[in-house]
PDB file of N, CA and C in Angstrom:
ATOM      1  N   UNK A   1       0.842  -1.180   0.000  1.00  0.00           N
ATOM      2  CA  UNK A   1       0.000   0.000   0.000  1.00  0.00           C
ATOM      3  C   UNK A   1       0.889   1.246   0.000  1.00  0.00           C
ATOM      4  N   UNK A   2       0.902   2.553  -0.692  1.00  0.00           N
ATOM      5  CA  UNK A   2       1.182   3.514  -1.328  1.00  0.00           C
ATOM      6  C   UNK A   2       1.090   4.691   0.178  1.00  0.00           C
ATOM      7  N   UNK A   3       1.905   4.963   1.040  1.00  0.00           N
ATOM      8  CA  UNK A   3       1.816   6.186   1.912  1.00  0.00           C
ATOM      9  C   UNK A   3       1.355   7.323   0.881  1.00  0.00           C
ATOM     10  N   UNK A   4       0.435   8.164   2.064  1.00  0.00           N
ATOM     11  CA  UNK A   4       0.344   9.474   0.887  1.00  0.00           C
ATOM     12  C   UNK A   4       0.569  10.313   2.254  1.00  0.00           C
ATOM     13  N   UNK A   5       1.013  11.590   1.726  1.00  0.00           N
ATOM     14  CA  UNK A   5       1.180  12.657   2.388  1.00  0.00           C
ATOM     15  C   UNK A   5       0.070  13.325   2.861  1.00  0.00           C
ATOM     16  N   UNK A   6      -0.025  14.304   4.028  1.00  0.00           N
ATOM     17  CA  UNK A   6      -1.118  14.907   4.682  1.00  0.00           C
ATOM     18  C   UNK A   6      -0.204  16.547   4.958  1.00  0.00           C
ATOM     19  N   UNK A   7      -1.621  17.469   5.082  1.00  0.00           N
ATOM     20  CA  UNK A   7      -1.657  18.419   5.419  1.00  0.00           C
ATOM     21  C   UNK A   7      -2.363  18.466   6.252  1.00  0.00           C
ATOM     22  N   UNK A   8      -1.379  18.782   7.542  1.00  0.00           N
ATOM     23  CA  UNK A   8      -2.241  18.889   8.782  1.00  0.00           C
ATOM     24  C   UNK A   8      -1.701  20.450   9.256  1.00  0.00           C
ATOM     25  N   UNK A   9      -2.664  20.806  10.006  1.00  0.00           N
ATOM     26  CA  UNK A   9      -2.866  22.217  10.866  1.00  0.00           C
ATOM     27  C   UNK A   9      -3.237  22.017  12.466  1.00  0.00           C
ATOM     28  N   UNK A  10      -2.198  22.246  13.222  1.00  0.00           N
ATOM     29  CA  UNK A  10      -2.649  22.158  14.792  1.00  0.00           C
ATOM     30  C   UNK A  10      -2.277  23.799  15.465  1.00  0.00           C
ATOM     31  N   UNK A  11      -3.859  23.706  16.064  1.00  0.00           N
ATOM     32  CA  UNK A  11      -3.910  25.019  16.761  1.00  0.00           C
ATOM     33  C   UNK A  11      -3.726  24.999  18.512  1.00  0.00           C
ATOM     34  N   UNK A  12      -2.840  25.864  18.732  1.00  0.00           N
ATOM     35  CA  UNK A  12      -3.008  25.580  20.427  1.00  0.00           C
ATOM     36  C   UNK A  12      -2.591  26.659  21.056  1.00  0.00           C
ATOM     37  N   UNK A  13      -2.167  26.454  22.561  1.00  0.00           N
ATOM     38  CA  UNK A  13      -2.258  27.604  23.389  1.00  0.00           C
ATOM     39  C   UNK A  13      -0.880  27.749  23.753  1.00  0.00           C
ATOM     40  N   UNK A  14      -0.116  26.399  23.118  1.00  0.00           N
ATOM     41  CA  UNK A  14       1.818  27.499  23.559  1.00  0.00           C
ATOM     42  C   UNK A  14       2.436  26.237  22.421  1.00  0.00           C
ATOM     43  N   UNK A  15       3.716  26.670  22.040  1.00  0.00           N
ATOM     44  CA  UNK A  15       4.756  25.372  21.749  1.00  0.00           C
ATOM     45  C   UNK A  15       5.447  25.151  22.302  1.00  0.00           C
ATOM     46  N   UNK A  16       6.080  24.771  22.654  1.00  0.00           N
ATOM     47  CA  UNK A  16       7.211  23.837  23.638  1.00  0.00           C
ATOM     48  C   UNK A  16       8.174  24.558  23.656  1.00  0.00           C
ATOM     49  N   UNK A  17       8.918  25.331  22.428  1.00  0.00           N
ATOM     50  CA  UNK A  17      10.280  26.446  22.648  1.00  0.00           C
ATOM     51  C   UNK A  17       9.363  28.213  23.058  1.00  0.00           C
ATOM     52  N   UNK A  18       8.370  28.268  23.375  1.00  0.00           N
ATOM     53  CA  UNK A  18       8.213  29.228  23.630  1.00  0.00           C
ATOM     54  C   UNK A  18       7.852  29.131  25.302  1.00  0.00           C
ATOM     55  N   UNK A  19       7.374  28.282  25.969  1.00  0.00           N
ATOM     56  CA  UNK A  19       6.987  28.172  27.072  1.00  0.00           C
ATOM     57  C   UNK A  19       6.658  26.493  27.175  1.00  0.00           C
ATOM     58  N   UNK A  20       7.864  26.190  28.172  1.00  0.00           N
ATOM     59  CA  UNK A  20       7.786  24.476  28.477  1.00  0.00           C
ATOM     60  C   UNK A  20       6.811  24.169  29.005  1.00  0.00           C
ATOM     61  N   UNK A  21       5.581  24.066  28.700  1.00  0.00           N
ATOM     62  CA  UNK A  21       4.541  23.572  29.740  1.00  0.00           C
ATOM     63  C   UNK A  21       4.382  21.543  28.460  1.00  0.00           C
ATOM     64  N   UNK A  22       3.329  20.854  29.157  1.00  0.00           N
ATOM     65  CA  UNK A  22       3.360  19.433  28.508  1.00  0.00           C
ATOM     66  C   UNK A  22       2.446  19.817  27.390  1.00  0.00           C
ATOM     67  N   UNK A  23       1.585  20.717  27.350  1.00  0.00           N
ATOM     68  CA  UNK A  23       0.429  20.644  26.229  1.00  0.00           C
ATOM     69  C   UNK A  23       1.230  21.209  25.008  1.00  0.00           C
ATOM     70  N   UNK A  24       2.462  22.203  24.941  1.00  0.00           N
ATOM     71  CA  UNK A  24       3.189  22.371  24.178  1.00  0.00           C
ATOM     72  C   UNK A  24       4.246  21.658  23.874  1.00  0.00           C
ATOM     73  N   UNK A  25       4.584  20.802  24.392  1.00  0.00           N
ATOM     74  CA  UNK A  25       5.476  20.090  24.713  1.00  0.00           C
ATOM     75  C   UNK A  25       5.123  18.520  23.452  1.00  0.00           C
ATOM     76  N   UNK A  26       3.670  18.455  24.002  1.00  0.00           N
ATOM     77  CA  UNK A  26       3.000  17.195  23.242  1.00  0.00           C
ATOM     78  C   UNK A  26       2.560  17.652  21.985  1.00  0.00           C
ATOM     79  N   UNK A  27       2.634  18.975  21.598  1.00  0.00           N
ATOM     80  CA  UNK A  27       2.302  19.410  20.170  1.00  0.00           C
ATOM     81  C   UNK A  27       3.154  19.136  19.331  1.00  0.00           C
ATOM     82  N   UNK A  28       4.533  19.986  20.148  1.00  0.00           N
ATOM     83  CA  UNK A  28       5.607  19.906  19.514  1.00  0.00           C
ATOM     84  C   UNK A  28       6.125  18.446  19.142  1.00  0.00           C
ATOM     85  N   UNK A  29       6.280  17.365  19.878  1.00  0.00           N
ATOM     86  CA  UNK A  29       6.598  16.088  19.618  1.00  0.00           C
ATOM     87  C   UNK A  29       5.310  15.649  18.607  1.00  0.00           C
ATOM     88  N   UNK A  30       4.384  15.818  18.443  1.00  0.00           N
ATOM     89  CA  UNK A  30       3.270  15.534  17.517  1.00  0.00           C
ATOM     90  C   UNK A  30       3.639  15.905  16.068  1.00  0.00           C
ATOM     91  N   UNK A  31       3.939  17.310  16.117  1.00  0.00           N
ATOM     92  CA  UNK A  31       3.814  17.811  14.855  1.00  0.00           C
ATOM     93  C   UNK A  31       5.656  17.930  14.151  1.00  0.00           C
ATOM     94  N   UNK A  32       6.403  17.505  14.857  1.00  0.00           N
ATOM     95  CA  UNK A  32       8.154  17.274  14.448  1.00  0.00           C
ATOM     96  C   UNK A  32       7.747  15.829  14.154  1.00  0.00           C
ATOM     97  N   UNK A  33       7.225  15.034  14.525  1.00  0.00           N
ATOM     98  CA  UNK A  33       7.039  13.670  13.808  1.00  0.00           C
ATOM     99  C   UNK A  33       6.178  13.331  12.975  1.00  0.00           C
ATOM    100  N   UNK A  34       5.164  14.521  12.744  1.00  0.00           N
ATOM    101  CA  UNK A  34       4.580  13.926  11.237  1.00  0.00           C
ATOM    102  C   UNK A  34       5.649  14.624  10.307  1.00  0.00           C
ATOM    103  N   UNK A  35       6.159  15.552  10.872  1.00  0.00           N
ATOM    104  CA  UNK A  35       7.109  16.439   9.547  1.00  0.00           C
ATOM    105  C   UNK A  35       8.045  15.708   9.298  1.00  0.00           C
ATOM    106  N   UNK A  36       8.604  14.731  10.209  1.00  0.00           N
ATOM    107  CA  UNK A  36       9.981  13.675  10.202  1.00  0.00           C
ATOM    108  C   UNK A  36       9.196  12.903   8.729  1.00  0.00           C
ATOM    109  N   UNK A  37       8.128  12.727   8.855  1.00  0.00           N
ATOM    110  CA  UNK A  37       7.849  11.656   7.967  1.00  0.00           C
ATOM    111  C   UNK A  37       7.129  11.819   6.834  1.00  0.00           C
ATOM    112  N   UNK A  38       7.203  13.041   6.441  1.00  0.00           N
ATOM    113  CA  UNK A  38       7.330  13.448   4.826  1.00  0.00           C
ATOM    114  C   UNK A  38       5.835  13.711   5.317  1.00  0.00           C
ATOM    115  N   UNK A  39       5.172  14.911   6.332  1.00  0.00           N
ATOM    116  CA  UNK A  39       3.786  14.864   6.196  1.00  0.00           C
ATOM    117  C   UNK A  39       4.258  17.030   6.069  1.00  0.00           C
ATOM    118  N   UNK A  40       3.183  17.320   6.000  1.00  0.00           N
ATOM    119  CA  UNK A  40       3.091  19.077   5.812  1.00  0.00           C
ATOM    120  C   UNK A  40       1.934  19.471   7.016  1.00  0.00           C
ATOM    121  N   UNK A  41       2.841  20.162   7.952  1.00  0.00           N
ATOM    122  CA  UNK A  41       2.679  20.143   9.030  1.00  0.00           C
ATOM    123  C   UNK A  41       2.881  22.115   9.180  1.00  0.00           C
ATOM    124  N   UNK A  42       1.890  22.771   9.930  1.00  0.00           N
ATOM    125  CA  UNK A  42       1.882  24.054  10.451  1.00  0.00           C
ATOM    126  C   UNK A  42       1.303  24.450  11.341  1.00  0.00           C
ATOM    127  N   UNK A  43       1.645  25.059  12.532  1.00  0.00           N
ATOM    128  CA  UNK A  43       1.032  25.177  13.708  1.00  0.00           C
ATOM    129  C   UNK A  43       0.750  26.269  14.304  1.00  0.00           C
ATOM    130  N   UNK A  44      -0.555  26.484  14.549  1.00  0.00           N
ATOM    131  CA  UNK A  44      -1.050  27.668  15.021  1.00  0.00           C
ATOM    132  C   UNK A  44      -0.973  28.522  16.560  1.00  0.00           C
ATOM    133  N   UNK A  45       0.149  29.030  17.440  1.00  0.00           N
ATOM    134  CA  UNK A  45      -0.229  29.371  19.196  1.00  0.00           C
ATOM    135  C   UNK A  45      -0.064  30.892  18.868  1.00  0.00           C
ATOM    136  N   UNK A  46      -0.334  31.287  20.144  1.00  0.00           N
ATOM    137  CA  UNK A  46      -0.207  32.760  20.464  1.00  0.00           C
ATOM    138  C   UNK A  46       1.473  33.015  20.723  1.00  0.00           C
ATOM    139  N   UNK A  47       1.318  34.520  20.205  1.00  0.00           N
ATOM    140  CA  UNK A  47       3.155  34.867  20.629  1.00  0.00           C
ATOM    141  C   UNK A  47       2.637  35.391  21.800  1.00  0.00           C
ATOM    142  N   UNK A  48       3.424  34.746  23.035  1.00  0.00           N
ATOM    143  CA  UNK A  48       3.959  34.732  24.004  1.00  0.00           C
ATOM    144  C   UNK A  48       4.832  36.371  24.707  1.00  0.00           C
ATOM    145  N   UNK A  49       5.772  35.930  23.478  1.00  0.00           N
ATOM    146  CA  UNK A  49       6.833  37.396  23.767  1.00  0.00           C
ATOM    147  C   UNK A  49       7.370  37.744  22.490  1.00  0.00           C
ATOM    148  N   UNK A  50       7.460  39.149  22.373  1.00  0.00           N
ATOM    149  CA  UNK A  50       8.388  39.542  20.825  1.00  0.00           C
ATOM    150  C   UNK A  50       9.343  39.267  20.742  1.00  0.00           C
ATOM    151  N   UNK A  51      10.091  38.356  21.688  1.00  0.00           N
ATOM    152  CA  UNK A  51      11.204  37.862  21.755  1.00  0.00           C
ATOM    153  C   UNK A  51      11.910  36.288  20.995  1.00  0.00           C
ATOM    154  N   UNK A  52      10.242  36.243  19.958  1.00  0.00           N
ATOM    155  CA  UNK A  52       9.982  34.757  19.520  1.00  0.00           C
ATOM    156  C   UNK A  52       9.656  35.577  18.258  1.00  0.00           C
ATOM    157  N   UNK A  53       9.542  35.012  16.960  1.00  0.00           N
ATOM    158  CA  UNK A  53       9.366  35.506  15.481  1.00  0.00           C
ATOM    159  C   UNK A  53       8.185  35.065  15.346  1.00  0.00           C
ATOM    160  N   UNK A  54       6.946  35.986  14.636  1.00  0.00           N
ATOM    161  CA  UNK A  54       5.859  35.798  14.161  1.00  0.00           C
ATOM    162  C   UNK A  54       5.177  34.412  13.272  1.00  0.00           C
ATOM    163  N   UNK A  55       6.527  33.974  12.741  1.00  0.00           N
ATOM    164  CA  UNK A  55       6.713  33.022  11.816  1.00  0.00           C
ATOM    165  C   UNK A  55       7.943  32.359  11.765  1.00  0.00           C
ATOM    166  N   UNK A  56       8.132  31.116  11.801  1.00  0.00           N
ATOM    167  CA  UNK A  56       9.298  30.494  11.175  1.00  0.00           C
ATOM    168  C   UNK A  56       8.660  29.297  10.923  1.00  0.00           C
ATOM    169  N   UNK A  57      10.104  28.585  10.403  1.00  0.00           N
ATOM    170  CA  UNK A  57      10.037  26.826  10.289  1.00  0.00           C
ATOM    171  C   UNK A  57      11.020  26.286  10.908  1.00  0.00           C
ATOM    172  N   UNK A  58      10.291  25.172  12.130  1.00  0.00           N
ATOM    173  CA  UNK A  58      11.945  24.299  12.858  1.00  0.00           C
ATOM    174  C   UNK A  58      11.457  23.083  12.443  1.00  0.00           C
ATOM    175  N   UNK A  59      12.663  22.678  11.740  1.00  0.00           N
ATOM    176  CA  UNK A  59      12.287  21.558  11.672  1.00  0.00           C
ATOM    177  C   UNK A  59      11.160  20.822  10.716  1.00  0.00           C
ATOM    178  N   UNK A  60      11.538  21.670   9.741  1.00  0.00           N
ATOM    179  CA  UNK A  60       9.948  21.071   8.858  1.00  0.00           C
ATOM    180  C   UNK A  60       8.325  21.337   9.493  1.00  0.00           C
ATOM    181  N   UNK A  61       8.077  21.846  10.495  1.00  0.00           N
ATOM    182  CA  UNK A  61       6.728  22.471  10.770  1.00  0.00           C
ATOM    183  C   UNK A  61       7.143  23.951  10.894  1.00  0.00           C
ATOM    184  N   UNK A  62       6.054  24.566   9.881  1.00  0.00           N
ATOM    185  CA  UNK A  62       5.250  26.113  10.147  1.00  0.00           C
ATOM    186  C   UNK A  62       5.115  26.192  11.311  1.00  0.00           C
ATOM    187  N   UNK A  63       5.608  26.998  12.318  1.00  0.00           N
ATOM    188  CA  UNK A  63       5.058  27.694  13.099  1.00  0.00           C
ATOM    189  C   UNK A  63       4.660  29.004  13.182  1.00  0.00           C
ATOM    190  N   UNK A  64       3.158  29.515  13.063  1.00  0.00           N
ATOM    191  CA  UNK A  64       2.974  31.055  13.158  1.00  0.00           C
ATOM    192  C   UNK A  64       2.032  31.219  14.307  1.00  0.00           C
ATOM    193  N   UNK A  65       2.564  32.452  15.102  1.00  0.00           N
ATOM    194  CA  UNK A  65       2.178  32.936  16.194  1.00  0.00           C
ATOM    195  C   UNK A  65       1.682  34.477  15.868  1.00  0.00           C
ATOM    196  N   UNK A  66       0.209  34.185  17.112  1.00  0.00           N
ATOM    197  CA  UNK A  66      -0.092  35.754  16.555  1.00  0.00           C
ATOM    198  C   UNK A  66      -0.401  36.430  18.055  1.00  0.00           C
ATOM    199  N   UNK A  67      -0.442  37.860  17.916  1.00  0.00           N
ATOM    200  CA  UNK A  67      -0.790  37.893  19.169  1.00  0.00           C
ATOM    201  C   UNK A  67      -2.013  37.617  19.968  1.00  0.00           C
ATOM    202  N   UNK A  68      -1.734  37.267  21.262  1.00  0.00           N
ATOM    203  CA  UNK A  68      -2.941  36.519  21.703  1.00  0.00           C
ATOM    204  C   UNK A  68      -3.777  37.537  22.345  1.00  0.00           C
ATOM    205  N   UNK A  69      -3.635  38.816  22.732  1.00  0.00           N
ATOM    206  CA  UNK A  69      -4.563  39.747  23.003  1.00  0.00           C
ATOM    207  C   UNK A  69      -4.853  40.601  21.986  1.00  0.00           C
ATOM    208  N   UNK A  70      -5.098  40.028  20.849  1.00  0.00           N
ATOM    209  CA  UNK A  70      -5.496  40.751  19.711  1.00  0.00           C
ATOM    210  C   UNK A  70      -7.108  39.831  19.056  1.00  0.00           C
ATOM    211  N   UNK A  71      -7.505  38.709  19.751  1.00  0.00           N
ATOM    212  CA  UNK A  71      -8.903  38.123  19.351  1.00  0.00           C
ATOM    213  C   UNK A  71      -8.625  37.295  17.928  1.00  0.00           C
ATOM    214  N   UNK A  72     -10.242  36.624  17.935  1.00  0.00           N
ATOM    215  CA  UNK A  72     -10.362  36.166  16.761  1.00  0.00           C
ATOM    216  C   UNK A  72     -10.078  36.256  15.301  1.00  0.00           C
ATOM    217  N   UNK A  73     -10.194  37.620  14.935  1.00  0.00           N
ATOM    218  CA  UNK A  73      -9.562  38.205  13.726  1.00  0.00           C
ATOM    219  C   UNK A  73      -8.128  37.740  13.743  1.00  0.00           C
ATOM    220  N   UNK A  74      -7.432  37.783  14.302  1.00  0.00           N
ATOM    221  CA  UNK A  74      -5.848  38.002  14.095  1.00  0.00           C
ATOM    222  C   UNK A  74      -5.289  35.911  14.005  1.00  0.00           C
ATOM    223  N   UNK A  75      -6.390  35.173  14.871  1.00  0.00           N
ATOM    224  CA  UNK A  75      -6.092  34.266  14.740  1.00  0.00           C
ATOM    225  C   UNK A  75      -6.429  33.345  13.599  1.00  0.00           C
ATOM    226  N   UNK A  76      -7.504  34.419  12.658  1.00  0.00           N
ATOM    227  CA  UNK A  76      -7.612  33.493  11.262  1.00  0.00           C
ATOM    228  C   UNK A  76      -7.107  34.371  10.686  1.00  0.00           C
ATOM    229  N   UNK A  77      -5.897  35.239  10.752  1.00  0.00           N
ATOM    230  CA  UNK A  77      -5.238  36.006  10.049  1.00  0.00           C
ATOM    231  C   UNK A  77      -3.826  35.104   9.572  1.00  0.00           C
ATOM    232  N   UNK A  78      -3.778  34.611  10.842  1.00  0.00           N
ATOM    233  CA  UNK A  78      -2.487  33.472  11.297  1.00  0.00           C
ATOM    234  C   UNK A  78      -2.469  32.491  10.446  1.00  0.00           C
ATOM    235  N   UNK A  79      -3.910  32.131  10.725  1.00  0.00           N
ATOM    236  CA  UNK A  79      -4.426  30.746   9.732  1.00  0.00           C
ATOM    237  C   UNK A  79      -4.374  30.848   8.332  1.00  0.00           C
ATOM    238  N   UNK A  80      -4.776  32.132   7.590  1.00  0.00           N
ATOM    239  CA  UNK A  80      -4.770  32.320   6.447  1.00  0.00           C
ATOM    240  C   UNK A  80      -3.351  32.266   5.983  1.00  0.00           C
ATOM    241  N   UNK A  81      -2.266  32.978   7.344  1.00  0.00           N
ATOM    242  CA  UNK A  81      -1.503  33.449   6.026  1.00  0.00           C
ATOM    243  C   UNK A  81      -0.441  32.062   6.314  1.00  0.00           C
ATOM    244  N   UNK A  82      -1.039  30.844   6.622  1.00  0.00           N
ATOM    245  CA  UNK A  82      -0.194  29.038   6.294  1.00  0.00           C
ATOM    246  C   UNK A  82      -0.213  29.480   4.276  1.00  0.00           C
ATOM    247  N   UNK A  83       1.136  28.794   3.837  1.00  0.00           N
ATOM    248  CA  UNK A  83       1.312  28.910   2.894  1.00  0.00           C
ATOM    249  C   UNK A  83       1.171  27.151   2.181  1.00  0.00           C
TER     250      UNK A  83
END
């Protein structure tokens, strides 16, 4: 049987290099192992601190952060702008 690739999107409330708590922690190990394995992977949390980039990629997952006292708008702003 033929693997096929996925596009997945996980939204949450921290990642693991921005604030060690387990719920970021378990994202991050979630979404670095579908990317290990040839899947397309981007993840949605709040920035934390400006001390973290709006956007990058580690590791083969999207990560974009938006600010989190800015509401709903800004978080399908986040969402939209997954490439």
């Amino acid at each position: 049987m033929a693997s096929r690739s996925l596009s997945v999107l996980m939204v949450g409330l921290e990642w693991f290099g921005d604030n060690p708590g387990g719920a970021g922690r378990y994202m991050a190990d979630a979404a670095l192992g579908l990317a290990a394995r040839g899947h397309r992977v981007a993840v949605v949390v709040p920035r934390l601190s400006n001390d973290v980039p709006a956007n990058e990629e580690i590791d083969g997952v999207e990560v974009c952060r938006f600010r989190a006292a800015s509401g709903p708008a800004k978080l399908w702003g986040a969402m939209s702008a997954i490439k």
